[in-house]
Protein backbone atom coordinates (compact mmCIF):
# COMPACT_ATOMS: atom_id res chain seq x y z
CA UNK A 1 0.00 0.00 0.00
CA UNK A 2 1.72 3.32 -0.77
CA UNK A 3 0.91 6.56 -0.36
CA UNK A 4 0.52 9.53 -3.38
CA UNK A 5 2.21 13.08 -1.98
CA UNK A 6 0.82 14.46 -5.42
CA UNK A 7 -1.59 17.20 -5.05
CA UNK A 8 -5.24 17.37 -6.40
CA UNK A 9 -4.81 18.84 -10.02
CA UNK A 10 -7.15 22.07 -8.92
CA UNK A 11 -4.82 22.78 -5.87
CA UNK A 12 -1.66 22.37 -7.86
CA UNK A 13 -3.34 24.62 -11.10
CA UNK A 14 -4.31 27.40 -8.75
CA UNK A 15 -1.47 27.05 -6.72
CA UNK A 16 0.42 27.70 -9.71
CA UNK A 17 -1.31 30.25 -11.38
CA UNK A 18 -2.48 28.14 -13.79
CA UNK A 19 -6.69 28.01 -14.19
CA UNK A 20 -9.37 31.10 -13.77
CA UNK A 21 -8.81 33.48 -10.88
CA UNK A 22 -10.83 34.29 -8.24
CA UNK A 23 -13.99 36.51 -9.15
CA UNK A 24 -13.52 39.68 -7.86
CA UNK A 25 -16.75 41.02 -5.33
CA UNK A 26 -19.29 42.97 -7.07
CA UNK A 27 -19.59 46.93 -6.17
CA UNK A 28 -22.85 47.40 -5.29
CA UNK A 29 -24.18 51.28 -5.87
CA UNK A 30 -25.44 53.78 -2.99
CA UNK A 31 -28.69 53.58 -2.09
CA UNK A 32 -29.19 57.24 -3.05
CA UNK A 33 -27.63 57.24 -6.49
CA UNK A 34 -29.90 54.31 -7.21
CA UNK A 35 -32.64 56.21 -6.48
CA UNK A 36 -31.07 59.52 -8.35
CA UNK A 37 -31.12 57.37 -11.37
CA UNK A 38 -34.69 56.10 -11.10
CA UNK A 39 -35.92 59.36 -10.92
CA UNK A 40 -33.70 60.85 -13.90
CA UNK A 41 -34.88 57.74 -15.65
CA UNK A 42 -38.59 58.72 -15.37
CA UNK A 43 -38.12 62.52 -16.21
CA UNK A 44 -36.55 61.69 -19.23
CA UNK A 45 -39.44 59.33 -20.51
CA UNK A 46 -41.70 61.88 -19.05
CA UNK A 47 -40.04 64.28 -21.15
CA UNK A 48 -39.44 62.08 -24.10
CA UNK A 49 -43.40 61.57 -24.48
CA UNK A 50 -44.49 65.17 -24.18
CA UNK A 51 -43.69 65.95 -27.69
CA UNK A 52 -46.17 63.82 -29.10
CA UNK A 53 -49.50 65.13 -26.43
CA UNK A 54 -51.85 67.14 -27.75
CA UNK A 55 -51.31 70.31 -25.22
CA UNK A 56 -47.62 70.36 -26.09
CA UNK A 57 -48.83 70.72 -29.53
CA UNK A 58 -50.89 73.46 -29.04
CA UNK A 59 -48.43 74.86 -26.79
CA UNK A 60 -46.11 74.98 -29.61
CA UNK A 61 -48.78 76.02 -32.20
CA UNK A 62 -49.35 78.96 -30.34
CA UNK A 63 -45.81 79.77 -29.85
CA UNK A 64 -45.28 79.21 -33.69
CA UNK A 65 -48.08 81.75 -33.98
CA UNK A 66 -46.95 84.74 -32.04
CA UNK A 67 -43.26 84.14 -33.15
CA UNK A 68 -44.45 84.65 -36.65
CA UNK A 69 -46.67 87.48 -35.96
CA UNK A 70 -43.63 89.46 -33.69
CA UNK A 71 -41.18 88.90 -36.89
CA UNK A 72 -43.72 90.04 -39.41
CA UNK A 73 -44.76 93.22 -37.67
CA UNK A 74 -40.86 93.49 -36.61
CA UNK A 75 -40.37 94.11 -40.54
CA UNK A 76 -43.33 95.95 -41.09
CA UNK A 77 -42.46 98.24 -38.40
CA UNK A 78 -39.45 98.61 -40.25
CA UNK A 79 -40.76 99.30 -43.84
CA UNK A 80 -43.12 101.43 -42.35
CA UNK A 81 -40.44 103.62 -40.63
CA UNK A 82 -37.98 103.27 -43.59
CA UNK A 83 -40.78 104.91 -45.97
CA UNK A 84 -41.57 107.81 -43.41
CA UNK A 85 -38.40 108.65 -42.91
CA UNK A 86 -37.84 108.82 -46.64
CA UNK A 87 -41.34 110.72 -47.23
CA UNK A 88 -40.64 112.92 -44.31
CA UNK A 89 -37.36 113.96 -45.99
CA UNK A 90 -38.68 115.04 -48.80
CA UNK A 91 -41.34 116.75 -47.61
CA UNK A 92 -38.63 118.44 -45.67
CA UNK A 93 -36.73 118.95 -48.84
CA UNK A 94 -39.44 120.31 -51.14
CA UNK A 95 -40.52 122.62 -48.68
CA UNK A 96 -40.59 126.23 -49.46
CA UNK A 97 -40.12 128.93 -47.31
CA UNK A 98 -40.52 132.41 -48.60
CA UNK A 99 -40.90 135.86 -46.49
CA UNK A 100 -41.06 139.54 -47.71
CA UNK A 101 -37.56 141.04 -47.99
CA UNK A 102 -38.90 144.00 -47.02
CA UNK A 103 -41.42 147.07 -47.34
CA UNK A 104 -42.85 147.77 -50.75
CA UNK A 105 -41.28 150.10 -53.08
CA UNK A 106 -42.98 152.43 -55.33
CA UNK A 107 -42.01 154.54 -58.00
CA UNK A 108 -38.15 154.03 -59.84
CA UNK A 109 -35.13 152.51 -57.68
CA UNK A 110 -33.02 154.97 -56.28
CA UNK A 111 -29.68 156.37 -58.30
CA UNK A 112 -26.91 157.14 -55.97
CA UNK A 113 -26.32 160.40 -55.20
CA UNK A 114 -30.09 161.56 -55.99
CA UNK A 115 -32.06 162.00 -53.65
CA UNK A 116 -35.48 159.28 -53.84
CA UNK A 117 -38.85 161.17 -54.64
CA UNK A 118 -40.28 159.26 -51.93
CA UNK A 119 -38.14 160.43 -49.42
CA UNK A 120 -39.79 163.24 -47.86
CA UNK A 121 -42.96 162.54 -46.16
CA UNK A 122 -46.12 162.47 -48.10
CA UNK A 123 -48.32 165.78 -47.82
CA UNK A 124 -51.10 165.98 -50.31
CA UNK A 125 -53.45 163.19 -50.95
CA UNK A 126 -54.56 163.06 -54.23
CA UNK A 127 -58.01 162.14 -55.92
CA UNK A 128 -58.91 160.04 -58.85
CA UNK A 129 -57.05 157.00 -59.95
CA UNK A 130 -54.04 156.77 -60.18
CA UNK A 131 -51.28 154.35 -61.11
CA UNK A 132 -47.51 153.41 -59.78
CA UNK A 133 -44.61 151.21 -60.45
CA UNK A 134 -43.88 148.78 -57.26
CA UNK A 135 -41.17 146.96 -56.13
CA UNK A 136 -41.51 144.20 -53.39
CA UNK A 137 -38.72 142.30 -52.51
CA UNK A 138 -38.75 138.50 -51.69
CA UNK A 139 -36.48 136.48 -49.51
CA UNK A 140 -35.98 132.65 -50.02
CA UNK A 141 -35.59 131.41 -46.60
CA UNK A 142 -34.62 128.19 -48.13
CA UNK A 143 -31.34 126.43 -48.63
CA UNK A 144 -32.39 125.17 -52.01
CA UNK A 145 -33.15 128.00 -54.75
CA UNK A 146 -35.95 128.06 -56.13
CA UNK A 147 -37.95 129.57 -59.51
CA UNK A 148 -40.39 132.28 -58.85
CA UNK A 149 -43.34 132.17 -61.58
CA UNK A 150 -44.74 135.39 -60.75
CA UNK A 151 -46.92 137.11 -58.31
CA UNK A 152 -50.52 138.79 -57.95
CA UNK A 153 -51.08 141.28 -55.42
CA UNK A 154 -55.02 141.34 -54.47
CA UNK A 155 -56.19 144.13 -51.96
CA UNK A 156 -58.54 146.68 -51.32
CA UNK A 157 -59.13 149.88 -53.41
CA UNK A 158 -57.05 148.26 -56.22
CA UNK A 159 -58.57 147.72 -59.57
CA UNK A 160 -58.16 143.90 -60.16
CA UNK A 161 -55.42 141.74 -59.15
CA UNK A 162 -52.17 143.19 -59.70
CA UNK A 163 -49.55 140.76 -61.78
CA UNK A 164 -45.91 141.18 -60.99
CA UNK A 165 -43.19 139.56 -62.37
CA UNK A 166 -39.44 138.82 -61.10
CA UNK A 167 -36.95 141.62 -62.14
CA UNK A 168 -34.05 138.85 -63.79
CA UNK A 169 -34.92 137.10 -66.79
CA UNK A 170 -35.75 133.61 -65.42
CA UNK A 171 -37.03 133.96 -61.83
CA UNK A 172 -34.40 131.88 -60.39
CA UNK A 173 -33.64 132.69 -56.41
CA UNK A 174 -30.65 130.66 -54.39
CA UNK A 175 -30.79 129.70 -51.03
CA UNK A 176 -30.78 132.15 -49.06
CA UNK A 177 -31.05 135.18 -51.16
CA UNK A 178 -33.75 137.61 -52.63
CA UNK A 179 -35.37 138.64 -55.66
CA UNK A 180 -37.71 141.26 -56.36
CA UNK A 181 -41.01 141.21 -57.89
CA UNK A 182 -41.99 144.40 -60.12
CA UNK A 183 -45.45 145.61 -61.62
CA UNK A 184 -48.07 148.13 -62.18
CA UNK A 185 -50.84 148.88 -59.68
CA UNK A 186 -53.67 150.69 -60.14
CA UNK A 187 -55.35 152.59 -56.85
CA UNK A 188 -58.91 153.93 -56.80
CA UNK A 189 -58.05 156.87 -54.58
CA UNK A 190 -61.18 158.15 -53.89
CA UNK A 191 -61.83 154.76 -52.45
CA UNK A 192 -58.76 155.55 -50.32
CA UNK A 193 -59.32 158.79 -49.22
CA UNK A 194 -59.58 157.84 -45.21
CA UNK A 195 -56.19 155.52 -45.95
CA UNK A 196 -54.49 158.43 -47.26
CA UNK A 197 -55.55 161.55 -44.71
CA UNK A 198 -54.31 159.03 -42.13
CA UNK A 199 -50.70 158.85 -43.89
CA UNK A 200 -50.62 162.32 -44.23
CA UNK A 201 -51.62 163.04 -41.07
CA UNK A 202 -48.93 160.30 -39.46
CA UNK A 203 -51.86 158.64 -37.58
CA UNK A 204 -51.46 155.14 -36.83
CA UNK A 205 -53.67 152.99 -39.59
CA UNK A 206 -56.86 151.14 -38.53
CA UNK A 207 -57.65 147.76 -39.54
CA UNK A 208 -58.49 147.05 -43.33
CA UNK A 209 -59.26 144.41 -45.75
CA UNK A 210 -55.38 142.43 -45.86
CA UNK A 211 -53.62 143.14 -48.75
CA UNK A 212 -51.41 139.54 -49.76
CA UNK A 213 -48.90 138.15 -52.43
CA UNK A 214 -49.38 135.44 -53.81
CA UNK A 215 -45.99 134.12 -54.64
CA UNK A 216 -45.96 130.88 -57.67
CA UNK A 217 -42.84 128.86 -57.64
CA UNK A 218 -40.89 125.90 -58.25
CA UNK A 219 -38.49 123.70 -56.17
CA UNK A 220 -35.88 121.84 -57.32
CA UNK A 221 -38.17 118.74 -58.05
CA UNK A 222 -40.13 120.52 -60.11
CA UNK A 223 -43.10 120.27 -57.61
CA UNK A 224 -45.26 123.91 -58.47
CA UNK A 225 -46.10 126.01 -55.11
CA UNK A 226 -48.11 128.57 -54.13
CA UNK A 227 -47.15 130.79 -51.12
CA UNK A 228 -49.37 133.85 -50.10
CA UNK A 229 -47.19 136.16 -48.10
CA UNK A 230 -49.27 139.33 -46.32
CA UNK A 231 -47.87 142.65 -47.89
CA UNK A 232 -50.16 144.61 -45.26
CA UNK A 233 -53.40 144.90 -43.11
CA UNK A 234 -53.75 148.79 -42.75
CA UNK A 235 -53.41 149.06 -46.45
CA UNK A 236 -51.18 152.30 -45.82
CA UNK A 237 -48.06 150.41 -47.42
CA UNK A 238 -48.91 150.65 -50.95
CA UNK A 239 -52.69 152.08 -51.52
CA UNK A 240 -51.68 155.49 -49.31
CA UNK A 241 -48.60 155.89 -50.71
CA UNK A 242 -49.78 155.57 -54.28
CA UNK A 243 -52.56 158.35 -53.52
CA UNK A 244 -50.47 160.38 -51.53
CA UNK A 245 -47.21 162.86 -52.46
């Protein structure tokens, strides 16, 4: 009877690194980060599904909806604006502003070195009708020039509306500067009579029909305007000192 000192063949393997090795313990996670997950797990389903409901679909019609309406008004807004602006400016650009250069001027422009006939005061008023050159002078306020047509001066005791025409050859004013408009008036000075003992008495004139300009012109577009500019109110300007000398 003998005796085996040889090892069991799973012993000796193991023993000598030979065979599979020992299964290491499995990790097993926190309780809370289980439960963490579980819940993230659930939102994201949650969340997963709520594209295809019907109230996230009218959610998102609606929103749709009022984005579309913000971006179309945003550019309507903006056309809207853009076109004011631009009509605004041109308004701005075509508009004409025109003033009296100063008080009417009757009878021939002054020479140097002579004296004017109207210089002294007026003394005498005179009867009948009677008839004078005048001279009003008109300012363009303006930065553009523009192209005076012509005037007509409309009043009381005058017989008809008076038509007066620029003193250059085409009417043209600049920016800026002045121009004068020339005709022949007519007065009925009988008409006149309390218009003209006033002047030549130096009392202050009383209230009478207005005596205006109106001025005819065009801008640098071409656009046509008509401007009425008021010459007077006591009608002492021009009516008294036609019938007065």
């Amino acid at each position: 009877m003998s005796t085996s000192t040889d090892s069991s063949p799973p012993a000796t393997q193991a023993h000598a690194g030979i065979g599979p090795p020992n299964p290491r313990p499995t990790k097993t996670p926190p309780r809370p980060m289980k439960r963490f997950g579980a819940l993230w797990n659930a939102a994201s389903a949650r969340l997963s599904h709520l594209p295809t409901t019907p109230a996230w679909r009218r959610i998102k019609f609606t929103a749709d909806r009022v984005l579309l309406v913000a971006v179309l008004g945003a550019i309507g807004w903006t056309v809207v604006n853009g076109v004011f602006v631009a009509q605004r400016a041109a308004t701005d650009r075509t508009q004409v502003l025109v003033r009296l250069g100063g008080p009417p001027t009757l009878g021939q422009s002054v020479t140097p070195g002579k004296e004017s006939a109207n210089a002294a005061p007026p003394a005498v008023v005179l009867n009948g009708v009677r008839s004078a050159r005048i001279e009003i002078a008109i300012a363009n306020d303006a930065t553009d020039g523009v192209s005076l047509q012509g005037g007509t001066l409309t009043g009381p005791y005058l017989s008809g509306n008076t038509k007066l025409e620029p003193d250059n050859h085409d009417g043209y004013v600049m920016g800026h500067g002045t121009i004068h408009l020339v005709g022949t008036i007519t007065v009925d000075c009988d008409a006149a009579a309390p218009v003209t003992h006033a002047l030549v008495a130096g009392r202050q004139g009383t209230a009478q029909q207005v005596t205006n300009l109106t001025v005819t012109l065009t801008d640098t577009d071409g656009a046509l305007h008509s401007v009425i500019l008021t010459v007077d109110t006591t009608a002492l300007a021009i009516q008294g000192r036609v019938c007065a000398r």
